[in-house]
PDB file of N, CA and C in Angstrom:
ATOM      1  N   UNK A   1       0.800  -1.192   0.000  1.00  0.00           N
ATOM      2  CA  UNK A   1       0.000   0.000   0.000  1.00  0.00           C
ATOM      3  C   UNK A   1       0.850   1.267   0.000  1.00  0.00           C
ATOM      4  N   UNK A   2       2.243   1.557   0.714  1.00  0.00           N
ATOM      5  CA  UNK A   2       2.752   2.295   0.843  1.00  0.00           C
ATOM      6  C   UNK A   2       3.330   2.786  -0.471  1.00  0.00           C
ATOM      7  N   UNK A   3       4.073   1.579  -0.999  1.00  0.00           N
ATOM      8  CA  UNK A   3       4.263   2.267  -2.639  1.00  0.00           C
ATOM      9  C   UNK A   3       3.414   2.899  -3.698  1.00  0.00           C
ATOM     10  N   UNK A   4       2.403   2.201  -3.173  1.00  0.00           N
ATOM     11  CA  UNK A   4       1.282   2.679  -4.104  1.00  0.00           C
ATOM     12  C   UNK A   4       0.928   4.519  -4.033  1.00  0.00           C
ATOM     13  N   UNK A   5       0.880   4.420  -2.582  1.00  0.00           N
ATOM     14  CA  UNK A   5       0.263   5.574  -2.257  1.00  0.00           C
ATOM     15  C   UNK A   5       1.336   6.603  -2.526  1.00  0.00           C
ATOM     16  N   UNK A   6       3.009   6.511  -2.290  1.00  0.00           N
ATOM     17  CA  UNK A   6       3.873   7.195  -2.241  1.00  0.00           C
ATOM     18  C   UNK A   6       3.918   7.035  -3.616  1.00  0.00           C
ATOM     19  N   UNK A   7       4.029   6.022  -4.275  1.00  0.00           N
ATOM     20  CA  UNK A   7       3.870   6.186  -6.010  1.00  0.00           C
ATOM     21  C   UNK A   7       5.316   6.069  -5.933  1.00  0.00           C
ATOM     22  N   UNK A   8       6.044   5.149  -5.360  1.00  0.00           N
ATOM     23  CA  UNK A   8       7.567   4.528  -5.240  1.00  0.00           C
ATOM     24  C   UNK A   8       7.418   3.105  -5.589  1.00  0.00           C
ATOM     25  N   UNK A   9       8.433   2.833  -5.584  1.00  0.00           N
ATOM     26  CA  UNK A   9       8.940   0.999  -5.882  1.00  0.00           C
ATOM     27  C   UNK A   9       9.073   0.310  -4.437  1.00  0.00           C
ATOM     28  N   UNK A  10       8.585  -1.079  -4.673  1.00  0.00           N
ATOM     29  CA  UNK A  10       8.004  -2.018  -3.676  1.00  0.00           C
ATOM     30  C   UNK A  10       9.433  -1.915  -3.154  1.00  0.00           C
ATOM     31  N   UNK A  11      10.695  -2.003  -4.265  1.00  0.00           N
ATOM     32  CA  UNK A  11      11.726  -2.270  -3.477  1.00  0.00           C
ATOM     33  C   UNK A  11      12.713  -1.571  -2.876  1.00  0.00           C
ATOM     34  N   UNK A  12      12.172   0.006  -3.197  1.00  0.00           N
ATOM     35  CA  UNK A  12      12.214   0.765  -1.793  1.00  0.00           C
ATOM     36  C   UNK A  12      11.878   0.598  -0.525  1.00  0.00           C
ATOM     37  N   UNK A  13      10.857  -0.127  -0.690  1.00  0.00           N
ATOM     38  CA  UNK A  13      10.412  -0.069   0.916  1.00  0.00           C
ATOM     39  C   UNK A  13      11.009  -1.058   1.446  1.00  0.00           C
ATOM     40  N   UNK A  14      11.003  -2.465   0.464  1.00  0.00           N
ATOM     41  CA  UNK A  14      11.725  -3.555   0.970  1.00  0.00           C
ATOM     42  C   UNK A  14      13.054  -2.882   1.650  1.00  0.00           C
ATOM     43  N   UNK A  15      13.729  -2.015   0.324  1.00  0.00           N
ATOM     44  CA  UNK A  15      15.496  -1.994   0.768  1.00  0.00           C
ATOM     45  C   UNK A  15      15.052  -1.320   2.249  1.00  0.00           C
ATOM     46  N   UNK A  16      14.364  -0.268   2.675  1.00  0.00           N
ATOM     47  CA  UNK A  16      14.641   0.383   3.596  1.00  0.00           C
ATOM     48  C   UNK A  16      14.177  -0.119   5.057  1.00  0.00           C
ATOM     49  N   UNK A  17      13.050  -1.314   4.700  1.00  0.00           N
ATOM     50  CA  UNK A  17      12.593  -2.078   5.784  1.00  0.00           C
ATOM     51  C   UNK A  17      14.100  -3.208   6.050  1.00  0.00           C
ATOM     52  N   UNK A  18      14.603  -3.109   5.223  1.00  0.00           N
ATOM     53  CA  UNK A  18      15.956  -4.186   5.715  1.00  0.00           C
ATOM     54  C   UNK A  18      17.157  -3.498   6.307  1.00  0.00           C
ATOM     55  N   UNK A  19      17.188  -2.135   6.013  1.00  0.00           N
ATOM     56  CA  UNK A  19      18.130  -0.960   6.404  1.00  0.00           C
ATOM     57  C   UNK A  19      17.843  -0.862   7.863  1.00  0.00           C
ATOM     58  N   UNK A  20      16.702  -0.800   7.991  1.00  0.00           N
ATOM     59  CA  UNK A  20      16.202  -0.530   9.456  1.00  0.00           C
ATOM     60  C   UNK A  20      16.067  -1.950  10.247  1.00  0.00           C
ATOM     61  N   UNK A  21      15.821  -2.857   9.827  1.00  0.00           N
ATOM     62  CA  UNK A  21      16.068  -4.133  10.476  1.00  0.00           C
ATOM     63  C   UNK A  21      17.609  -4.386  10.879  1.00  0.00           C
ATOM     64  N   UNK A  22      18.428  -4.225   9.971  1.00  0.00           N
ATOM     65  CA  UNK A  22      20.047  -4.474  10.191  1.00  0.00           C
ATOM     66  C   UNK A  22      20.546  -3.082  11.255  1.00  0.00           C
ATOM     67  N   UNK A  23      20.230  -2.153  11.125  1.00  0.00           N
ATOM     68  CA  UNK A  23      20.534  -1.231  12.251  1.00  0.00           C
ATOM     69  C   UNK A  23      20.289  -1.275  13.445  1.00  0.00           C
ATOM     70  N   UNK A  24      18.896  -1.847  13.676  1.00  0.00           N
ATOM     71  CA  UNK A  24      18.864  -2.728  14.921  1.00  0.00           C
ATOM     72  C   UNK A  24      19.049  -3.980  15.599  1.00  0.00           C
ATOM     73  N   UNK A  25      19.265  -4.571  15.035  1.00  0.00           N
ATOM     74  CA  UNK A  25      20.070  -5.884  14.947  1.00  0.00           C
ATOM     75  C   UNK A  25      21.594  -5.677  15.534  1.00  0.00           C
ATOM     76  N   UNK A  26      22.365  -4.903  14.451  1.00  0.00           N
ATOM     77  CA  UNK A  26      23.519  -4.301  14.722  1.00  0.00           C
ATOM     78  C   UNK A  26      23.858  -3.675  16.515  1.00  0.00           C
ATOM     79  N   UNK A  27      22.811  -2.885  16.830  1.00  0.00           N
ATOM     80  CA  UNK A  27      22.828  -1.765  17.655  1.00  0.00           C
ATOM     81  C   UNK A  27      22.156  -2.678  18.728  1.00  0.00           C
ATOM     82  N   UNK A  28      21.602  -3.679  18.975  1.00  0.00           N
ATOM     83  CA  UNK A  28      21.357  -3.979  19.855  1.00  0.00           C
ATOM     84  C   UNK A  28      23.141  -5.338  20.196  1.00  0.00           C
ATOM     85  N   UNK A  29      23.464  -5.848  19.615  1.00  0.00           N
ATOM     86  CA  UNK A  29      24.722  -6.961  19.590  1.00  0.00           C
ATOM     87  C   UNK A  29      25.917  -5.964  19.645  1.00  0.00           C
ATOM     88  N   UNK A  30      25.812  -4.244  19.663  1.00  0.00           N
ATOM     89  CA  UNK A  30      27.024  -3.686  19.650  1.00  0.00           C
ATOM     90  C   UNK A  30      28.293  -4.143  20.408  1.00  0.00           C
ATOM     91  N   UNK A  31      28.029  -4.532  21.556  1.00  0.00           N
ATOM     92  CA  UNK A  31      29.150  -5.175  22.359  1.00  0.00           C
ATOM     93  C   UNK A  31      29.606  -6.164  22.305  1.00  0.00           C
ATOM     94  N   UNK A  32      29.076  -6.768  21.510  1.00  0.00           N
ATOM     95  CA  UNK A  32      29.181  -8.456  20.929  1.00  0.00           C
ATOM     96  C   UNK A  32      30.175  -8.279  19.561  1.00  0.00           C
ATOM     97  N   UNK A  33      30.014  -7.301  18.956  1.00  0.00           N
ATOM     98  CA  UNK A  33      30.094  -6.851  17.573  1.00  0.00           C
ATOM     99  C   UNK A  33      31.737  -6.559  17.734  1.00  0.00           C
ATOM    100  N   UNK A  34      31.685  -5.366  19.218  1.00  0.00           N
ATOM    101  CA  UNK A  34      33.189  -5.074  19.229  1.00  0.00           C
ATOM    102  C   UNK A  34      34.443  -6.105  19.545  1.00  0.00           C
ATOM    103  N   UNK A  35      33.524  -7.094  19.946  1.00  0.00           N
ATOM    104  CA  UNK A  35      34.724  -8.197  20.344  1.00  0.00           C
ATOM    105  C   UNK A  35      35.109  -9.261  19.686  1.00  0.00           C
ATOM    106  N   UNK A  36      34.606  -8.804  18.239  1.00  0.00           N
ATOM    107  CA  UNK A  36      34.979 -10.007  17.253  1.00  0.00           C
ATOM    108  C   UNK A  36      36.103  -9.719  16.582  1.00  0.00           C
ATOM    109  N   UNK A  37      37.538  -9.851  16.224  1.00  0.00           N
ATOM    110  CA  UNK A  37      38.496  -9.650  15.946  1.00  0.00           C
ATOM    111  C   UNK A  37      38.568 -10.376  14.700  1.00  0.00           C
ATOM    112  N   UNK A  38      38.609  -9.298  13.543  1.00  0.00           N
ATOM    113  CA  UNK A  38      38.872  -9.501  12.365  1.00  0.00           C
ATOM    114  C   UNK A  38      39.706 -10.727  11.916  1.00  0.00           C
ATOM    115  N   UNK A  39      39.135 -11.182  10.648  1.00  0.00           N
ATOM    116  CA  UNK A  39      40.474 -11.974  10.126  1.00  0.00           C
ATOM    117  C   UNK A  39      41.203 -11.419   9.331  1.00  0.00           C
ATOM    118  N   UNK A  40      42.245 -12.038   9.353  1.00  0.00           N
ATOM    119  CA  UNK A  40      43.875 -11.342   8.374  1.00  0.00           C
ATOM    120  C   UNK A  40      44.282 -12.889   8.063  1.00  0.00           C
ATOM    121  N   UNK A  41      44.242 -13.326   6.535  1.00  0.00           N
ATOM    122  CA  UNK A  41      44.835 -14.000   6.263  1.00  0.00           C
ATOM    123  C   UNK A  41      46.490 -14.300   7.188  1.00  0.00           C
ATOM    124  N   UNK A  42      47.272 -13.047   7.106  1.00  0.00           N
ATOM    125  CA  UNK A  42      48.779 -13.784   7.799  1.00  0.00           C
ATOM    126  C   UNK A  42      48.684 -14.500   8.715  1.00  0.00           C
ATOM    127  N   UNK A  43      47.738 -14.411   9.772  1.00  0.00           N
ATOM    128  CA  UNK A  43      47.611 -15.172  10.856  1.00  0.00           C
ATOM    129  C   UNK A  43      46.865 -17.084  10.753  1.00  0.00           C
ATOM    130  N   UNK A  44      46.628 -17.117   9.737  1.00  0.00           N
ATOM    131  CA  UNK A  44      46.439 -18.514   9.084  1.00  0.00           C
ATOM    132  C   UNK A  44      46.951 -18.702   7.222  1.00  0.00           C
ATOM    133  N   UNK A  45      47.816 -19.635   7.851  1.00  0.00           N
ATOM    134  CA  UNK A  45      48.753 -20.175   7.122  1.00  0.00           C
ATOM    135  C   UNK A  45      48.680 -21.387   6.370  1.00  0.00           C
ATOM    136  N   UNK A  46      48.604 -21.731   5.337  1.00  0.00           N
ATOM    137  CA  UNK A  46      48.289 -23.333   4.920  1.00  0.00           C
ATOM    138  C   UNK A  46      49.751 -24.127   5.175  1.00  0.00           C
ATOM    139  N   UNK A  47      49.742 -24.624   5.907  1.00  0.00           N
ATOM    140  CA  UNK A  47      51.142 -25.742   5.916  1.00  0.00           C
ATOM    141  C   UNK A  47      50.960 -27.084   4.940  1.00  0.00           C
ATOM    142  N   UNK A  48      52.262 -27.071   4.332  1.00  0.00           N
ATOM    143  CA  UNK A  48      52.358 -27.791   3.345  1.00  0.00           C
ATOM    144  C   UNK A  48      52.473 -29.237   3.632  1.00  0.00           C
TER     145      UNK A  48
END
């Protein structure tokens, strides 16, 4: 209904209903989020 009425694309609303889902998602695990330590390939090595 919203596209209709705004006279936009369904997948605007989709993209922005998922924008706003992942921001809170994000924002609620923030402290969880900071303690995940990237990977860097150098630190795993394939041994031959």
């Amino acid at each position: 209904m919203l596209p209709k009425f705004f006279n936009m694309s369904e997948d605007f609303w989709m993209n922005l209903q998922l924008r706003w889902d992942l921001f809170r998602a994000k924002r609620s695990k923030e402290k969880k989020l900071q303690m995940i330590k990237p990977y860097t390939s150098s630190e795993y090595t394939a041994h031959p």
